[in-house]
C-alpha atoms as a PDB file:
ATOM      1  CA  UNK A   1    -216.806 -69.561   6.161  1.00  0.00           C
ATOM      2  CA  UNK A   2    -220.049 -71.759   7.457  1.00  0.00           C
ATOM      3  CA  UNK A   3    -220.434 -72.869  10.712  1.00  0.00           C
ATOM      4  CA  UNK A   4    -222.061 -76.159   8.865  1.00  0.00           C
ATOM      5  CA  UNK A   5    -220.199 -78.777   7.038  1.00  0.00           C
ATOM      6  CA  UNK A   6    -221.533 -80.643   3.862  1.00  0.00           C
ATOM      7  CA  UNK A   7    -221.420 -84.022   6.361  1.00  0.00           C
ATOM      8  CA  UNK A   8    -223.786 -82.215   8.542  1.00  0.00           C
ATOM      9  CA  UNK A   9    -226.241 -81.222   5.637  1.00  0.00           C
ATOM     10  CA  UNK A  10    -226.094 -85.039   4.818  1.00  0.00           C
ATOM     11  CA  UNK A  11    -226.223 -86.362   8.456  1.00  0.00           C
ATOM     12  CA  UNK A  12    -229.424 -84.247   8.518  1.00  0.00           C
ATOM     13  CA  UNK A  13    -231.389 -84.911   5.789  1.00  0.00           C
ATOM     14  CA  UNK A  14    -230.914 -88.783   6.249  1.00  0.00           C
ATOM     15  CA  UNK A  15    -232.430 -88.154   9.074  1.00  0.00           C
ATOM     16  CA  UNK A  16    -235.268 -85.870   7.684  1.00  0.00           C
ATOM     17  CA  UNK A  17    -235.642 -88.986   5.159  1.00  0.00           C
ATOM     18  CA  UNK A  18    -235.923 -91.626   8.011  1.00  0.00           C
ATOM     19  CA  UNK A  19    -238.355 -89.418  10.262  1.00  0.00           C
ATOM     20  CA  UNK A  20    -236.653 -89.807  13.115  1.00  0.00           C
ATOM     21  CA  UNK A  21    -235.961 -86.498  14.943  1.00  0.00           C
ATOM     22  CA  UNK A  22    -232.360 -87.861  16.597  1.00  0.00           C
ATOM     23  CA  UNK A  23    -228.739 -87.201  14.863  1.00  0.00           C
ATOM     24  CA  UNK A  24    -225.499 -88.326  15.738  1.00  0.00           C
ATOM     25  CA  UNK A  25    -222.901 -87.164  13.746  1.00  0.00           C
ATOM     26  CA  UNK A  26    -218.973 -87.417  14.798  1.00  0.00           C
ATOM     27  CA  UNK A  27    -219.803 -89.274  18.171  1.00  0.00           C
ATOM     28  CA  UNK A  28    -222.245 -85.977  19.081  1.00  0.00           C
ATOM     29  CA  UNK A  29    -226.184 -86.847  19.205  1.00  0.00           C
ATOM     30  CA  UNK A  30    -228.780 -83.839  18.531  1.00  0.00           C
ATOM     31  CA  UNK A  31    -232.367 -84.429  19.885  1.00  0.00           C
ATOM     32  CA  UNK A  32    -234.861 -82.169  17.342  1.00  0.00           C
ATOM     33  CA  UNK A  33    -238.149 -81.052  18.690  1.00  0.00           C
ATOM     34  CA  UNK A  34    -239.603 -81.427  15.437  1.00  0.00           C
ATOM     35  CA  UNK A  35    -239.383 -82.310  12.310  1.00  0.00           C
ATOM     36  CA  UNK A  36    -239.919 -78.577  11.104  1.00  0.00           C
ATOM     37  CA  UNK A  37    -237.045 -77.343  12.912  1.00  0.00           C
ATOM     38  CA  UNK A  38    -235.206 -79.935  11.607  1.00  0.00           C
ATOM     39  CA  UNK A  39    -236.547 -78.557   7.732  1.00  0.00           C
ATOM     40  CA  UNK A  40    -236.194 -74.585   9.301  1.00  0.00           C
ATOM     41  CA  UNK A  41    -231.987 -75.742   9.863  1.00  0.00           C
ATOM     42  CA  UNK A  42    -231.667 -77.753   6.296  1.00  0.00           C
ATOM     43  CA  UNK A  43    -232.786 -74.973   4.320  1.00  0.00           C
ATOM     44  CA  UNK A  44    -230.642 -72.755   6.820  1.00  0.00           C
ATOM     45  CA  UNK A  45    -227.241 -74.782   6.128  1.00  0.00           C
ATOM     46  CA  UNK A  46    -228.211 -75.200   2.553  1.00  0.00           C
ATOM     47  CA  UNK A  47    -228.683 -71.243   1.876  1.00  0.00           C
ATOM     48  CA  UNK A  48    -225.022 -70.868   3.946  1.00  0.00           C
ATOM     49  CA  UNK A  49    -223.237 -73.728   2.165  1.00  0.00           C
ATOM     50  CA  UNK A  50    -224.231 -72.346  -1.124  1.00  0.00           C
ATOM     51  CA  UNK A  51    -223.361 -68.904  -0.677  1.00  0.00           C
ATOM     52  CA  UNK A  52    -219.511 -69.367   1.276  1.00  0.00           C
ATOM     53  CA  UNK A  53    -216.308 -68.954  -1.689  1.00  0.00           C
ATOM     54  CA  UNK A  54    -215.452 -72.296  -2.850  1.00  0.00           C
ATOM     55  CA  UNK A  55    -212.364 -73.272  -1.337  1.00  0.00           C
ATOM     56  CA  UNK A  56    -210.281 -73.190  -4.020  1.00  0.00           C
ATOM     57  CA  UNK A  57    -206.493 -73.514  -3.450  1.00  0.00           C
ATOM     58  CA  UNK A  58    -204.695 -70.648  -5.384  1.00  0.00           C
ATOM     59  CA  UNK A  59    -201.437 -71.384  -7.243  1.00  0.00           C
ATOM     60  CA  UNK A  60    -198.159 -70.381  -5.427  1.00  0.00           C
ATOM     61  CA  UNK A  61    -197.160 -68.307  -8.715  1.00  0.00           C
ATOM     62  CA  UNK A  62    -197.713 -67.887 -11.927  1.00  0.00           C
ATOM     63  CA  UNK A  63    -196.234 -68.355 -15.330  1.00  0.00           C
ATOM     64  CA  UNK A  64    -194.606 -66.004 -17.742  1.00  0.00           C
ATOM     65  CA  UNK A  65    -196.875 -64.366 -20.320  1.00  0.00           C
ATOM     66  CA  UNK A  66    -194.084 -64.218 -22.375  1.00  0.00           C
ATOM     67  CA  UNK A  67    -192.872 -66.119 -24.389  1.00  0.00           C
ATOM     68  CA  UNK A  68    -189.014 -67.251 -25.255  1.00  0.00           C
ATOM     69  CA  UNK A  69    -187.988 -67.468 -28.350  1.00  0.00           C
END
C-alpha cells in the first residue's frame, strides 16, 4: 500500500498549478523549498499510486458452477 493518498496527489498539484510552494491538506501545512521538489514528489506519488493493487473488495463466496435442473 502507498504512503500517499489520491487527495494528496490533488492537494499537490493544485498547488504546482497555483505556484505557490505552501500545502495544507487535512489541517497539516507543508512548506516546499522549490517548486522542483514539489515536481521530484508528484511524479514520486504518481509512479506509487499507479503501481499499488486496486483495492478491490473480494466477494465473501462464490456461486455454484453448477447448475440445477
Amino acid at each position: 500500500m502507498s504512503a500517499f493518498t489520491h487527495a494528496q496527489l490533488d492537494a499537490l498539484t493544485a498547488a504546482i498549478a497555483q505556484g505557490v510552494t505552501t500545502v495544507t491538506h487535512n489541517g497539516k501545512t507543508v512548506r516546499y523549498a522549490s517548486l522542483d521538489d514539489m515536481l521530484r514528489l508528484r511524479n514520486t506519488m504518481k509512479t506509487e499510486l499507479q503501481t499499488q493493487p486496486p483495492n478491490v473488495a473480494r466477494p465473501l463466496a462464490f456461486g455454484s458452477v453448477f447448475l440445477k435442473r
